[in-house]
PDB file of N, CA and C in Angstrom:
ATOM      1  N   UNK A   1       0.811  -1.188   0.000  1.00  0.00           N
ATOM      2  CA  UNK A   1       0.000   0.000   0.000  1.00  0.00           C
ATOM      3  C   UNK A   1       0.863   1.264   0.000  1.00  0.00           C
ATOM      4  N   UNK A   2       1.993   1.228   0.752  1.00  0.00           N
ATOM      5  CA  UNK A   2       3.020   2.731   0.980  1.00  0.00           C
ATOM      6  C   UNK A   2       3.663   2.654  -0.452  1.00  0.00           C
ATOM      7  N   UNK A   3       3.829   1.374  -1.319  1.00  0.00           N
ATOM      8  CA  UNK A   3       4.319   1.755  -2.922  1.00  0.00           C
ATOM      9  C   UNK A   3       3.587   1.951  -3.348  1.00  0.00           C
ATOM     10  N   UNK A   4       1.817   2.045  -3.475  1.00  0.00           N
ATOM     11  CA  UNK A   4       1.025   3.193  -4.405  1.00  0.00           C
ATOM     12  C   UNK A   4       0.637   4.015  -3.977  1.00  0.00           C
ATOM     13  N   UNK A   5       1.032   4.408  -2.622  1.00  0.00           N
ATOM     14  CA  UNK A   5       1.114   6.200  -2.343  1.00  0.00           C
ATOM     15  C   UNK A   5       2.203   6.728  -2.887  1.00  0.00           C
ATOM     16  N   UNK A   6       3.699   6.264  -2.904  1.00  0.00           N
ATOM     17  CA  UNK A   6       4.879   6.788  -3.656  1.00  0.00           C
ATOM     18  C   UNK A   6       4.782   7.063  -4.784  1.00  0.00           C
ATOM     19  N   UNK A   7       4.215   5.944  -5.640  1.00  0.00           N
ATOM     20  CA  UNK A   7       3.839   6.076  -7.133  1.00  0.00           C
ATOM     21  C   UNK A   7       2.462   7.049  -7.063  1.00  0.00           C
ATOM     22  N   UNK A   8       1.860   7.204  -6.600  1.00  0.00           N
ATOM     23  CA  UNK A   8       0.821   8.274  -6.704  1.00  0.00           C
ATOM     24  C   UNK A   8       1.468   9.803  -6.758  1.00  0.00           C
ATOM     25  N   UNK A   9       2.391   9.858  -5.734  1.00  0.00           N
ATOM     26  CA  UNK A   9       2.846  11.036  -5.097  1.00  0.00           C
ATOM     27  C   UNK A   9       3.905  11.548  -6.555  1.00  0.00           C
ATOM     28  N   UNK A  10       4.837  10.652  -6.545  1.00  0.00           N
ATOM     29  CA  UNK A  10       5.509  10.561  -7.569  1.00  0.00           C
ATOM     30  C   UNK A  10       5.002  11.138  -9.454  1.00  0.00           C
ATOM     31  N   UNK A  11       3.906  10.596  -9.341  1.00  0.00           N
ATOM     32  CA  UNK A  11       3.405  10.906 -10.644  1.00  0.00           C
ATOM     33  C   UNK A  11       2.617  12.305 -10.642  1.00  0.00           C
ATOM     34  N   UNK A  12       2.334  12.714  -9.607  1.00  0.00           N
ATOM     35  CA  UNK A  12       1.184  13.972  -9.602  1.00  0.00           C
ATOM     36  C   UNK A  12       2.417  14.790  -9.676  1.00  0.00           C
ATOM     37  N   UNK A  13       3.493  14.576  -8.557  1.00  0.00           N
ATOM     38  CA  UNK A  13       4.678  15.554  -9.392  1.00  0.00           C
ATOM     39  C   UNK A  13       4.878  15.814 -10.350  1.00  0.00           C
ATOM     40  N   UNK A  14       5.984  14.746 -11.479  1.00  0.00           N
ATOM     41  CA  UNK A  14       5.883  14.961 -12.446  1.00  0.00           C
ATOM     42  C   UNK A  14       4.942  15.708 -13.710  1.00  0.00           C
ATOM     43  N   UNK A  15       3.685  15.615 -13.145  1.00  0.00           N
ATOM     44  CA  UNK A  15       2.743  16.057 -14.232  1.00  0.00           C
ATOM     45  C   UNK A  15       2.805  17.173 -14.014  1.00  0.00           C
ATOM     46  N   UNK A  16       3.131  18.280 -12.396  1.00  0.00           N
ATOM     47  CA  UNK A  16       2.945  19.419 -11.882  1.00  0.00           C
ATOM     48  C   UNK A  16       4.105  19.959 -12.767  1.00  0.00           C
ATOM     49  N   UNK A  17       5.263  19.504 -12.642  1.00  0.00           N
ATOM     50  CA  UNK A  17       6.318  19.855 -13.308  1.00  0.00           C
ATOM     51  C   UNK A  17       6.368  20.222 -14.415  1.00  0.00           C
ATOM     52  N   UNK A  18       5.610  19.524 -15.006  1.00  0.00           N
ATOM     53  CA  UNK A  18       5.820  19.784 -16.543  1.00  0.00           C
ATOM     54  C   UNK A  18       4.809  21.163 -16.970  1.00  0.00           C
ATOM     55  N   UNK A  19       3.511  20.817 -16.065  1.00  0.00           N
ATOM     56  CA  UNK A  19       2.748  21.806 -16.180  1.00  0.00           C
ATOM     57  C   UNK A  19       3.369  23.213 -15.797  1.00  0.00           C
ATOM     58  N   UNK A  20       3.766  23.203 -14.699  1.00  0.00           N
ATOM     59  CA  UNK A  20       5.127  24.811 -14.373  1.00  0.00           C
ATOM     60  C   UNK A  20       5.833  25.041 -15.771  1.00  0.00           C
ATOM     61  N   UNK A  21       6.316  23.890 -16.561  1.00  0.00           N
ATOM     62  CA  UNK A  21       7.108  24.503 -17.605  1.00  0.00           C
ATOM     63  C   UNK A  21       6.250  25.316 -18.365  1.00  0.00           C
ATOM     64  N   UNK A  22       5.276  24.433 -18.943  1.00  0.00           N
ATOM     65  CA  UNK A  22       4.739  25.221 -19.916  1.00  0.00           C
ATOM     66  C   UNK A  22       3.906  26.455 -19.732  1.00  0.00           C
ATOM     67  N   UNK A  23       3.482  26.736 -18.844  1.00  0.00           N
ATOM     68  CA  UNK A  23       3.093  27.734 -18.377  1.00  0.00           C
ATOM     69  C   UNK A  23       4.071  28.838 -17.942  1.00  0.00           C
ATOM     70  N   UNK A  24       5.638  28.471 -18.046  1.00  0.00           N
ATOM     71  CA  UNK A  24       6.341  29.604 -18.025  1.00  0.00           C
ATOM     72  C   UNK A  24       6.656  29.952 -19.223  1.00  0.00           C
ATOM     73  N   UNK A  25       6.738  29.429 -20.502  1.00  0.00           N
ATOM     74  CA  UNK A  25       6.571  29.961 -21.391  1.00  0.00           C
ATOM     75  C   UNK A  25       5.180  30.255 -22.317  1.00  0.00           C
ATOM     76  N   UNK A  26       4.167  30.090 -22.333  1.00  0.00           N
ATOM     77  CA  UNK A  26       3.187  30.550 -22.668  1.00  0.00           C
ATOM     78  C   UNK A  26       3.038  31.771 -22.110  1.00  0.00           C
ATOM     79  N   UNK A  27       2.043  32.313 -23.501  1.00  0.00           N
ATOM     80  CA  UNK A  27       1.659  33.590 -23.243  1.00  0.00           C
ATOM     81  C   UNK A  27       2.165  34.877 -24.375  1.00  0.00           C
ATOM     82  N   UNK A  28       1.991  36.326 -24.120  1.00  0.00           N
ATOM     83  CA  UNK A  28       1.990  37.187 -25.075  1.00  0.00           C
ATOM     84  C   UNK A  28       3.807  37.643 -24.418  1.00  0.00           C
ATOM     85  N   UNK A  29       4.627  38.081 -25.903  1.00  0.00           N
ATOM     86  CA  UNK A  29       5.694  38.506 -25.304  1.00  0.00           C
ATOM     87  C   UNK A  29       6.109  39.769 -26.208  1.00  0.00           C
ATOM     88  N   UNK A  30       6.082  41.092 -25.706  1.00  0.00           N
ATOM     89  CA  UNK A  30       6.035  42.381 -26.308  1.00  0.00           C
ATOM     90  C   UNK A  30       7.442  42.396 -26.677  1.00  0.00           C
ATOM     91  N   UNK A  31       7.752  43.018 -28.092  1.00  0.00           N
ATOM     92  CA  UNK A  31       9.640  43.956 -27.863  1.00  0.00           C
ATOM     93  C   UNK A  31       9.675  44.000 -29.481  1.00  0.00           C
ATOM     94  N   UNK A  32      10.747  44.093 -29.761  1.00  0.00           N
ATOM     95  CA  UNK A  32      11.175  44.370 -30.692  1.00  0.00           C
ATOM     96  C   UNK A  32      11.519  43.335 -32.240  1.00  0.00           C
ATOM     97  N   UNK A  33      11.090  43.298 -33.142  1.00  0.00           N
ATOM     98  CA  UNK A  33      11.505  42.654 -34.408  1.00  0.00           C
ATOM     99  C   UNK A  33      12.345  43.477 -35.048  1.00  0.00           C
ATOM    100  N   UNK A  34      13.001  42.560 -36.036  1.00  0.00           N
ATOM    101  CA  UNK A  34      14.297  43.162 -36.382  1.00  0.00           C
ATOM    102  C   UNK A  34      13.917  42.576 -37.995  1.00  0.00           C
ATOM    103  N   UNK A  35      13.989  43.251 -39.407  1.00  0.00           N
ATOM    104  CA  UNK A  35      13.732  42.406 -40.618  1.00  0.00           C
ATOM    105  C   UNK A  35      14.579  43.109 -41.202  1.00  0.00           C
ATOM    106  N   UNK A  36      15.636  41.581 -41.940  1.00  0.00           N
ATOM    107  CA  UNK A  36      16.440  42.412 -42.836  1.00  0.00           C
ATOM    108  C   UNK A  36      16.483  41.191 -44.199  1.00  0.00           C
ATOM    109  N   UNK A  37      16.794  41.888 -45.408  1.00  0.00           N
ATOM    110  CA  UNK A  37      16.500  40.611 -46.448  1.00  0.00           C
ATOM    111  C   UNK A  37      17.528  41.118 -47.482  1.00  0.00           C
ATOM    112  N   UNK A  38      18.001  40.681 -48.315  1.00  0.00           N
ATOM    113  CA  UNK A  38      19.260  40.868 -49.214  1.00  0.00           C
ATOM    114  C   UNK A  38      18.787  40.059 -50.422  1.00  0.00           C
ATOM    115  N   UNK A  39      19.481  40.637 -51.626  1.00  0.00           N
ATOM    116  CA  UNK A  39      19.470  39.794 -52.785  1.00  0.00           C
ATOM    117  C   UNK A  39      20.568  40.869 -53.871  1.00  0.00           C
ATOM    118  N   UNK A  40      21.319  39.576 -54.379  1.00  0.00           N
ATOM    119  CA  UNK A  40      22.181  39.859 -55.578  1.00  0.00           C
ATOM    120  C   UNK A  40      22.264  41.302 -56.247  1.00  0.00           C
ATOM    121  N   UNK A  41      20.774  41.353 -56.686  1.00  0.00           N
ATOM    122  CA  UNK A  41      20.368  42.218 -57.536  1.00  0.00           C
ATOM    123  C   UNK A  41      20.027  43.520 -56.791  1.00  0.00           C
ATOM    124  N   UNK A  42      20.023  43.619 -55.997  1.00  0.00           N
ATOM    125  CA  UNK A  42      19.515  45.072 -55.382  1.00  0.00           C
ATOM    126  C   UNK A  42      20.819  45.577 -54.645  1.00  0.00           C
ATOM    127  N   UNK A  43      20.697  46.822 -54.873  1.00  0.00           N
ATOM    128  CA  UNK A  43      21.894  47.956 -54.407  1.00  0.00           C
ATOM    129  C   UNK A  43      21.450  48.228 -52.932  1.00  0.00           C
ATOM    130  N   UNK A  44      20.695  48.266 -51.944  1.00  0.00           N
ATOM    131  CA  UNK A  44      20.771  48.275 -51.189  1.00  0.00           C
ATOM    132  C   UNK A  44      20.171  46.797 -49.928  1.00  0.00           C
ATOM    133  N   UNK A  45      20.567  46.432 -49.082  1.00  0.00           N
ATOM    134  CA  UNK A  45      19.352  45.560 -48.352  1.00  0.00           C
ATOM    135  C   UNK A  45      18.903  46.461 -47.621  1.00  0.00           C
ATOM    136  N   UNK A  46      17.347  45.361 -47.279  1.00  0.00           N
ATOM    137  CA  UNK A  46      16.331  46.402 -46.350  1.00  0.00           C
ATOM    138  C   UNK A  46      16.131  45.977 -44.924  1.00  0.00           C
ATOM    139  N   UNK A  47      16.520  46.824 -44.372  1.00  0.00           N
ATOM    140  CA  UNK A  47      16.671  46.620 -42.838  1.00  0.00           C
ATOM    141  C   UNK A  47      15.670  47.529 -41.965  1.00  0.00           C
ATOM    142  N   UNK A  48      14.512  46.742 -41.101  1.00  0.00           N
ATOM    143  CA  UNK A  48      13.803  47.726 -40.558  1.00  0.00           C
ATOM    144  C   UNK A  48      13.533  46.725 -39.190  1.00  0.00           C
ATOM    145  N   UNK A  49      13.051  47.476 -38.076  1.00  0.00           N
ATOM    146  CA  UNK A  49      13.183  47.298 -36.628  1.00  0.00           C
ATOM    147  C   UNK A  49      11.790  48.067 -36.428  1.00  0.00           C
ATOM    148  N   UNK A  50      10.307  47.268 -35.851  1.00  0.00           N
ATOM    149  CA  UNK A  50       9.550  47.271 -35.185  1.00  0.00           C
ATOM    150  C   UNK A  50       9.395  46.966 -34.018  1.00  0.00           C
ATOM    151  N   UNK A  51       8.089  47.670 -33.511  1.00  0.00           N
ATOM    152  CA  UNK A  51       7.983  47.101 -32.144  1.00  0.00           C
ATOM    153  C   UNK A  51       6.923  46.273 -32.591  1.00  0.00           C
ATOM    154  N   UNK A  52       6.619  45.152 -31.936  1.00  0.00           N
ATOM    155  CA  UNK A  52       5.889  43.644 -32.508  1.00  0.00           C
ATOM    156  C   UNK A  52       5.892  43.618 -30.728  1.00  0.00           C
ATOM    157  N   UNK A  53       4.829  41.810 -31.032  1.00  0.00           N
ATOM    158  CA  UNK A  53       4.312  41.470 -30.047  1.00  0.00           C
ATOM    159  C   UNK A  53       4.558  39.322 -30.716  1.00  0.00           C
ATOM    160  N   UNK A  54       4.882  38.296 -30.072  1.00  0.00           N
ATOM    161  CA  UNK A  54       4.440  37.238 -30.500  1.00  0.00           C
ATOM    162  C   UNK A  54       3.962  36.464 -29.304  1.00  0.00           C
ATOM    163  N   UNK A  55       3.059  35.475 -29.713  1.00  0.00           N
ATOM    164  CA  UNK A  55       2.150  34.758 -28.609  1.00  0.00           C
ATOM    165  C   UNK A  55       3.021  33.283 -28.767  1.00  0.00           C
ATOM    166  N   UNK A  56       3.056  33.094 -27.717  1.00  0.00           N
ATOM    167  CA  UNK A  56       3.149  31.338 -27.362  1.00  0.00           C
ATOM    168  C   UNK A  56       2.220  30.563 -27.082  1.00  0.00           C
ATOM    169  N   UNK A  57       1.920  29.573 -27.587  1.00  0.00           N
ATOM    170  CA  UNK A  57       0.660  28.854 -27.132  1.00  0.00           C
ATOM    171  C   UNK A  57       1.354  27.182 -26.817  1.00  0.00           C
ATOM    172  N   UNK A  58       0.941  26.959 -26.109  1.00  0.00           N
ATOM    173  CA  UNK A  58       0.860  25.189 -26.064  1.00  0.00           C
ATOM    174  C   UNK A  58      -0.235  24.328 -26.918  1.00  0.00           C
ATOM    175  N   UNK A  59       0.236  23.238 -27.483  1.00  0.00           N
ATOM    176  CA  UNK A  59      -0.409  22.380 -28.233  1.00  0.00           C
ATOM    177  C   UNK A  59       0.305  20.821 -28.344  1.00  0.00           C
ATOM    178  N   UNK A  60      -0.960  20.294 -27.161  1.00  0.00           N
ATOM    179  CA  UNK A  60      -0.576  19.399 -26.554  1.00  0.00           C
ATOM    180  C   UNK A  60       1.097  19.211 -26.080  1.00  0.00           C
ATOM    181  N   UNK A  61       2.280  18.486 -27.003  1.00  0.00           N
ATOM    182  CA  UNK A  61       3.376  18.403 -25.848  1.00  0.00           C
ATOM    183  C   UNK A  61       4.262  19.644 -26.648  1.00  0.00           C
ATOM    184  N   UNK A  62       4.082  20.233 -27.111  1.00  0.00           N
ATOM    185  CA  UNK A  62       4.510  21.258 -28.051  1.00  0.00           C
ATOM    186  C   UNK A  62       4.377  22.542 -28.172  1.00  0.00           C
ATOM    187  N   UNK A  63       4.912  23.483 -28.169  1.00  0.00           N
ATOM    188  CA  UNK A  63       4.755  25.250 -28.049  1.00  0.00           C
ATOM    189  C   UNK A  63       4.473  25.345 -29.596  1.00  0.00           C
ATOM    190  N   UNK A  64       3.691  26.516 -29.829  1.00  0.00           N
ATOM    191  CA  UNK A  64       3.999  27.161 -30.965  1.00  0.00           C
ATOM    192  C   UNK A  64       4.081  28.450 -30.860  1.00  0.00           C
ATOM    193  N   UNK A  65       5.535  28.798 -31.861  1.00  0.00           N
ATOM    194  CA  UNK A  65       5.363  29.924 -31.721  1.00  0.00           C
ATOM    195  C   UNK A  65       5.767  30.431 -33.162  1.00  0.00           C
ATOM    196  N   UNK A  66       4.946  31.331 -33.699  1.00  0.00           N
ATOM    197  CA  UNK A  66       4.564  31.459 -35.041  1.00  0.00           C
ATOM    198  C   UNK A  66       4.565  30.424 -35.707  1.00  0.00           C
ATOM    199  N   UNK A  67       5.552  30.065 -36.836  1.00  0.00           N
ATOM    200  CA  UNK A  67       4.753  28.984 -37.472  1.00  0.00           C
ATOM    201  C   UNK A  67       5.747  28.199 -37.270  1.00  0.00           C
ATOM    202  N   UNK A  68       6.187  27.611 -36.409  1.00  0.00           N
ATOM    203  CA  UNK A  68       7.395  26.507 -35.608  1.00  0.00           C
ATOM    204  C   UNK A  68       6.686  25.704 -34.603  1.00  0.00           C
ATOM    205  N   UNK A  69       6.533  24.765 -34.312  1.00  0.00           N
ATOM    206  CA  UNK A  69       6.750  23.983 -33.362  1.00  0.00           C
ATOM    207  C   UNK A  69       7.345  23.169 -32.885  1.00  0.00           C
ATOM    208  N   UNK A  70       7.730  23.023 -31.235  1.00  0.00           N
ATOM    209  CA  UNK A  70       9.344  23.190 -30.623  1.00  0.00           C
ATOM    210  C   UNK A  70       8.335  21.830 -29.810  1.00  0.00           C
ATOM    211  N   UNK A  71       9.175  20.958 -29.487  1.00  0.00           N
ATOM    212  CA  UNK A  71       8.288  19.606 -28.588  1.00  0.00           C
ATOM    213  C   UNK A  71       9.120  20.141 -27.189  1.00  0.00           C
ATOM    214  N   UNK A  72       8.512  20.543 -26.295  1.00  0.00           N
ATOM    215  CA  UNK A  72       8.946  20.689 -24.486  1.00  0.00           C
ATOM    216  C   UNK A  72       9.805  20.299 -24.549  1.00  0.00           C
ATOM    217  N   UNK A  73      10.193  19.288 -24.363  1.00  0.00           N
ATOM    218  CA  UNK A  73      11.465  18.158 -23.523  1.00  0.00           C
ATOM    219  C   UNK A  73      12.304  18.857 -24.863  1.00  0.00           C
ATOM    220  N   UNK A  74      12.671  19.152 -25.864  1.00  0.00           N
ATOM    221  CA  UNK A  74      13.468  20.185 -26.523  1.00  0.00           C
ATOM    222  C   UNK A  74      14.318  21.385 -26.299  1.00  0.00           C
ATOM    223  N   UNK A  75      13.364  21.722 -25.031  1.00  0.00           N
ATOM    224  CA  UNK A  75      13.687  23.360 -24.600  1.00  0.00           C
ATOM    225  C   UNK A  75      14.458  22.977 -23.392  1.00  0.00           C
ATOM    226  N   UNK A  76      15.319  24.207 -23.154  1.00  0.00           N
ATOM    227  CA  UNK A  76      15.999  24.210 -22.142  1.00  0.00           C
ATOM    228  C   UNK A  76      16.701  25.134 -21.402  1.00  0.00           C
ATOM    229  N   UNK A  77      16.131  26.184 -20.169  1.00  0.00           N
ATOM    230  CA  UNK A  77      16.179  27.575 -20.314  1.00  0.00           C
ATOM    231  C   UNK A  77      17.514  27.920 -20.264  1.00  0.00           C
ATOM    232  N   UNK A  78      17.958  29.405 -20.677  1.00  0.00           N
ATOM    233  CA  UNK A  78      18.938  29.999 -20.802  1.00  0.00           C
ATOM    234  C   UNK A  78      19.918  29.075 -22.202  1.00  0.00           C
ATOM    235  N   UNK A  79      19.180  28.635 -22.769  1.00  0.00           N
ATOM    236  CA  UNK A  79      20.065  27.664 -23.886  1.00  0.00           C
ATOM    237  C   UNK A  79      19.172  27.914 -25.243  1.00  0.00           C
ATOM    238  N   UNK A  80      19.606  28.393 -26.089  1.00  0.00           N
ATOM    239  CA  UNK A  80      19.377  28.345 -27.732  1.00  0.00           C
ATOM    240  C   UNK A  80      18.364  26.798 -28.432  1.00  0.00           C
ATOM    241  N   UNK A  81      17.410  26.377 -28.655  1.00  0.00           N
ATOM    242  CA  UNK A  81      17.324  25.923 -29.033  1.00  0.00           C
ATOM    243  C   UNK A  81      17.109  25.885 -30.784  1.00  0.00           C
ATOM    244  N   UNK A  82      17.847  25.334 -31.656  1.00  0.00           N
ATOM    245  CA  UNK A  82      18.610  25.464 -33.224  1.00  0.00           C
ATOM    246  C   UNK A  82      18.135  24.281 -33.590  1.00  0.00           C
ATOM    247  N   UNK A  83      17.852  24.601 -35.201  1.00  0.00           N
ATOM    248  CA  UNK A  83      17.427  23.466 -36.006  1.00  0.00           C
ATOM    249  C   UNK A  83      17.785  24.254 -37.413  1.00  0.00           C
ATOM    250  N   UNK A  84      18.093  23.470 -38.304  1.00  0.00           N
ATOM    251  CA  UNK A  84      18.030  23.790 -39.438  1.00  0.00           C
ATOM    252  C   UNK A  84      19.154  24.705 -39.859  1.00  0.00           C
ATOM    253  N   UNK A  85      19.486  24.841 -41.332  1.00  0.00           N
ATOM    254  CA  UNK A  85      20.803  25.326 -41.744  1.00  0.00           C
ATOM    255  C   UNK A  85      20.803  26.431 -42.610  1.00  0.00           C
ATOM    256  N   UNK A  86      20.138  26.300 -43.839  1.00  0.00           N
ATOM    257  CA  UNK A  86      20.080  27.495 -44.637  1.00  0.00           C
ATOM    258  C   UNK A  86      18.516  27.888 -44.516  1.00  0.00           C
ATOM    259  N   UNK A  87      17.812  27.334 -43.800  1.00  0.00           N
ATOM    260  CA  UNK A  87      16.486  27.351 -43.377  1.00  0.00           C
ATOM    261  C   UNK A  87      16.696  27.107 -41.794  1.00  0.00           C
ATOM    262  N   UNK A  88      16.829  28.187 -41.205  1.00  0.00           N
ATOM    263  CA  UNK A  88      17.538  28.450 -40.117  1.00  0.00           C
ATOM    264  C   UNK A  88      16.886  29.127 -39.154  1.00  0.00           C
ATOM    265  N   UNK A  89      16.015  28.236 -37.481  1.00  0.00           N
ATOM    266  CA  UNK A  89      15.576  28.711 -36.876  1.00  0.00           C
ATOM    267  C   UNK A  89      16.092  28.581 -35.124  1.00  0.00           C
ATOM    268  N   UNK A  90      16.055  29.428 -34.484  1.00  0.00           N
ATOM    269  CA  UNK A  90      16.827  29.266 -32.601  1.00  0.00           C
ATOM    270  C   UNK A  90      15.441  30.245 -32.056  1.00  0.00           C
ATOM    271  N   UNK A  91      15.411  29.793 -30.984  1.00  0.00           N
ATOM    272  CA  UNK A  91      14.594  30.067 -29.964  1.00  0.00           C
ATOM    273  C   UNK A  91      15.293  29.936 -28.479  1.00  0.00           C
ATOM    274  N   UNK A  92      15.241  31.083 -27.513  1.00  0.00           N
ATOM    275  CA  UNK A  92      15.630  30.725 -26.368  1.00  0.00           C
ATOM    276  C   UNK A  92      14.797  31.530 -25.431  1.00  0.00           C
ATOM    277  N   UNK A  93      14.672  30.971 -24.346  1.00  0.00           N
ATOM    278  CA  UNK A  93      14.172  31.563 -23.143  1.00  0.00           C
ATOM    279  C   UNK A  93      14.619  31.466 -21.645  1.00  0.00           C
ATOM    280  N   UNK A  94      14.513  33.317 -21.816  1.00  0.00           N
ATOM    281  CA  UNK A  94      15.369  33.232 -20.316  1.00  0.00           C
ATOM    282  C   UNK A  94      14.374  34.272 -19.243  1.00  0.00           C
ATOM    283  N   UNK A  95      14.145  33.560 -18.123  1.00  0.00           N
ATOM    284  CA  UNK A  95      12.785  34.112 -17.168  1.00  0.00           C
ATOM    285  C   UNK A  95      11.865  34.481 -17.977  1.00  0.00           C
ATOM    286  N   UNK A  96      11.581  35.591 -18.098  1.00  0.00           N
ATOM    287  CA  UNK A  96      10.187  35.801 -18.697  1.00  0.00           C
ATOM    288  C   UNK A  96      10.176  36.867 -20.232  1.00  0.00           C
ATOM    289  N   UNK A  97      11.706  36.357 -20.536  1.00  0.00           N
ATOM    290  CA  UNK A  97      12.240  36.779 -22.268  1.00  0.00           C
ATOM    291  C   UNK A  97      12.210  35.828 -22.823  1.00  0.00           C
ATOM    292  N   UNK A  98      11.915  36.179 -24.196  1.00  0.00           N
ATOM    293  CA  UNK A  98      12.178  35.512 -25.325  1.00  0.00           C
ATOM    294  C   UNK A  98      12.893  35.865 -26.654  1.00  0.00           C
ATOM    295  N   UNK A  99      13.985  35.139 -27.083  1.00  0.00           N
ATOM    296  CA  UNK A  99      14.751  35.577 -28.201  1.00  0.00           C
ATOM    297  C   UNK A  99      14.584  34.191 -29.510  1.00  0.00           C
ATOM    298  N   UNK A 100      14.094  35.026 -30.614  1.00  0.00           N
ATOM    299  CA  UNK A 100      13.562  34.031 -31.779  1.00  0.00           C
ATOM    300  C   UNK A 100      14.188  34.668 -33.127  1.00  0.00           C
ATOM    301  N   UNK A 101      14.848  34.273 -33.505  1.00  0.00           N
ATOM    302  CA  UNK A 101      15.018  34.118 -34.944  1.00  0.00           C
ATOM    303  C   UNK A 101      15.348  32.828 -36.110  1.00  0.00           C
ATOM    304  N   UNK A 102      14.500  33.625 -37.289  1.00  0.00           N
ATOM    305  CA  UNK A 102      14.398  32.685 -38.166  1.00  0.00           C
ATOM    306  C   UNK A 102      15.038  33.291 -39.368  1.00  0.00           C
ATOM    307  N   UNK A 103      15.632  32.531 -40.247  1.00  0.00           N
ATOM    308  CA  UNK A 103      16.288  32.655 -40.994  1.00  0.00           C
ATOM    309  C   UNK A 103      16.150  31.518 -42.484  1.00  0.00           C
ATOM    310  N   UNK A 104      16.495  32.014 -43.619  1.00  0.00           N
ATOM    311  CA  UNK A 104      16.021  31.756 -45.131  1.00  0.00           C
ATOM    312  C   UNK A 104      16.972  32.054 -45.778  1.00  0.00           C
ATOM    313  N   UNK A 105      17.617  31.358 -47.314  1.00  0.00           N
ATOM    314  CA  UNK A 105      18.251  31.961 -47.627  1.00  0.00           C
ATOM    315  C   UNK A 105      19.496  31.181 -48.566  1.00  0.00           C
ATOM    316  N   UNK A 106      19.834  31.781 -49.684  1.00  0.00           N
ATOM    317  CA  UNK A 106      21.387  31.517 -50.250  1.00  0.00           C
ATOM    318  C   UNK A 106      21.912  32.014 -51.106  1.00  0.00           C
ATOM    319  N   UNK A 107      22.717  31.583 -52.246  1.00  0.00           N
ATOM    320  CA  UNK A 107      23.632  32.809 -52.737  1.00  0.00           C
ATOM    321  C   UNK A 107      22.950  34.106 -53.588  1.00  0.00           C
ATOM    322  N   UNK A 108      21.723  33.466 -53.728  1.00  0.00           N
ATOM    323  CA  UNK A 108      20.940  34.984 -54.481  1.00  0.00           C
ATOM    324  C   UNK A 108      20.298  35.796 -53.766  1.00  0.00           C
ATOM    325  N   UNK A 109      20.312  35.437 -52.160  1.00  0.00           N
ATOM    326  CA  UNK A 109      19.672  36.598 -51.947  1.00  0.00           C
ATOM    327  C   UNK A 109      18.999  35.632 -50.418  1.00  0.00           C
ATOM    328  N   UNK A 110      18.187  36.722 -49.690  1.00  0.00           N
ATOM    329  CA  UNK A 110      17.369  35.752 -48.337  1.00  0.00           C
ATOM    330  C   UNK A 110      16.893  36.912 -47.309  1.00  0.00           C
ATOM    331  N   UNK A 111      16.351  36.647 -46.524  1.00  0.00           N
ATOM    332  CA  UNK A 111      15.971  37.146 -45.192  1.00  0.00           C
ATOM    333  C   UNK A 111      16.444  36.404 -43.469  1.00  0.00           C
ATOM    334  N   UNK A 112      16.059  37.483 -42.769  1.00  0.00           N
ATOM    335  CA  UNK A 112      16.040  36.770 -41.748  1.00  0.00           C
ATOM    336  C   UNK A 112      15.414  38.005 -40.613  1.00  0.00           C
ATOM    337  N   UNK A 113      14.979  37.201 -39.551  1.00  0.00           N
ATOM    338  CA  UNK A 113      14.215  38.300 -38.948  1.00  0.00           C
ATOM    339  C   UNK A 113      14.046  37.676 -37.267  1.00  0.00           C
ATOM    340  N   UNK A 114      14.408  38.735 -36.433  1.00  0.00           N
ATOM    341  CA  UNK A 114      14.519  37.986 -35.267  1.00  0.00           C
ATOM    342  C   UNK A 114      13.976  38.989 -34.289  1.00  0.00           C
ATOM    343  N   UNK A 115      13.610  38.657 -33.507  1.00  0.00           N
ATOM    344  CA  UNK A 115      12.360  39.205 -32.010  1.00  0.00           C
ATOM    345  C   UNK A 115      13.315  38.866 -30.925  1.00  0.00           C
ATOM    346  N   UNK A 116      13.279  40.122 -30.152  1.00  0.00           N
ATOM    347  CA  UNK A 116      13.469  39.868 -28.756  1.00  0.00           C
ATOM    348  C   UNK A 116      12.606  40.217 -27.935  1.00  0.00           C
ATOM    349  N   UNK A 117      11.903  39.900 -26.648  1.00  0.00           N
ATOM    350  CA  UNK A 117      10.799  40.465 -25.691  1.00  0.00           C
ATOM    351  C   UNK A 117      10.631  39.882 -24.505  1.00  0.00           C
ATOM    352  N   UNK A 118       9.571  40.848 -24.066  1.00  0.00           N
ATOM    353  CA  UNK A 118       9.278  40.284 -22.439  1.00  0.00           C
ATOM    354  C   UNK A 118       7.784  39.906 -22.207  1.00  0.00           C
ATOM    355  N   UNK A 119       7.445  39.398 -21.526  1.00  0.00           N
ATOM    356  CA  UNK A 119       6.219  39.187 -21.467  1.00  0.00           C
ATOM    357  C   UNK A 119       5.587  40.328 -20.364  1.00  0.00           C
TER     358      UNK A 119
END
């Protein structure tokens, strides 16, 4: 009987845990975007800096945030999470910031555009 109170106890943790994660990153996070895009053919690139807003949502074991989705057990705070190469995206979160950029792109030309904020 005292090993399915442990395993009881045990498991309601874990689930609490995970639930704390995602709930520290969910939610609206205000600051700044940054868009800059280049190509061969043009004499200048275009570089412009808004103030923006992006939302985090959970979906099921997975965040989304814009059009990415990152699986939890992926993330890991104060650490970059990176995927991809010339199609190039990092996400990190630290307390209640978020730093995202995504990136496109090769020898003729590309974008890339990256957010920093707070909630």
């Amino acid at each position: 009987m005292k090993n399915v109170f442990y395993i009881v106890v045990f498991a309601i943790f874990v689930i609490s845990c995970n639930k704390m994660k995602t709930s520290k990153y969910t939610g609206k996070y205000y600051g700044k975007t940054k868009i800059s895009s280049w190509s061969l053919n043009q004499v200048e690139n275009i570089n412009q800096t808004i103030i923006d807003s992006i939302i985090v949502v959970l979906e099921g074991d997975y965040l989304q945030v814009k059009q990415q989705k990152i699986h939890l057990d992926s993330l890991d705070e104060n650490h970059f999470y990176e995927e991809g190469f010339h199609d190039y995206f990092s996400i990190k979160f630290v307390n209640d910031s978020i730093y995202y950029r995504k990136s496109d792109g090769g020898l003729g030309g590309g974008y890339s555009v990256s957010f920093s904020g707070i909630k």
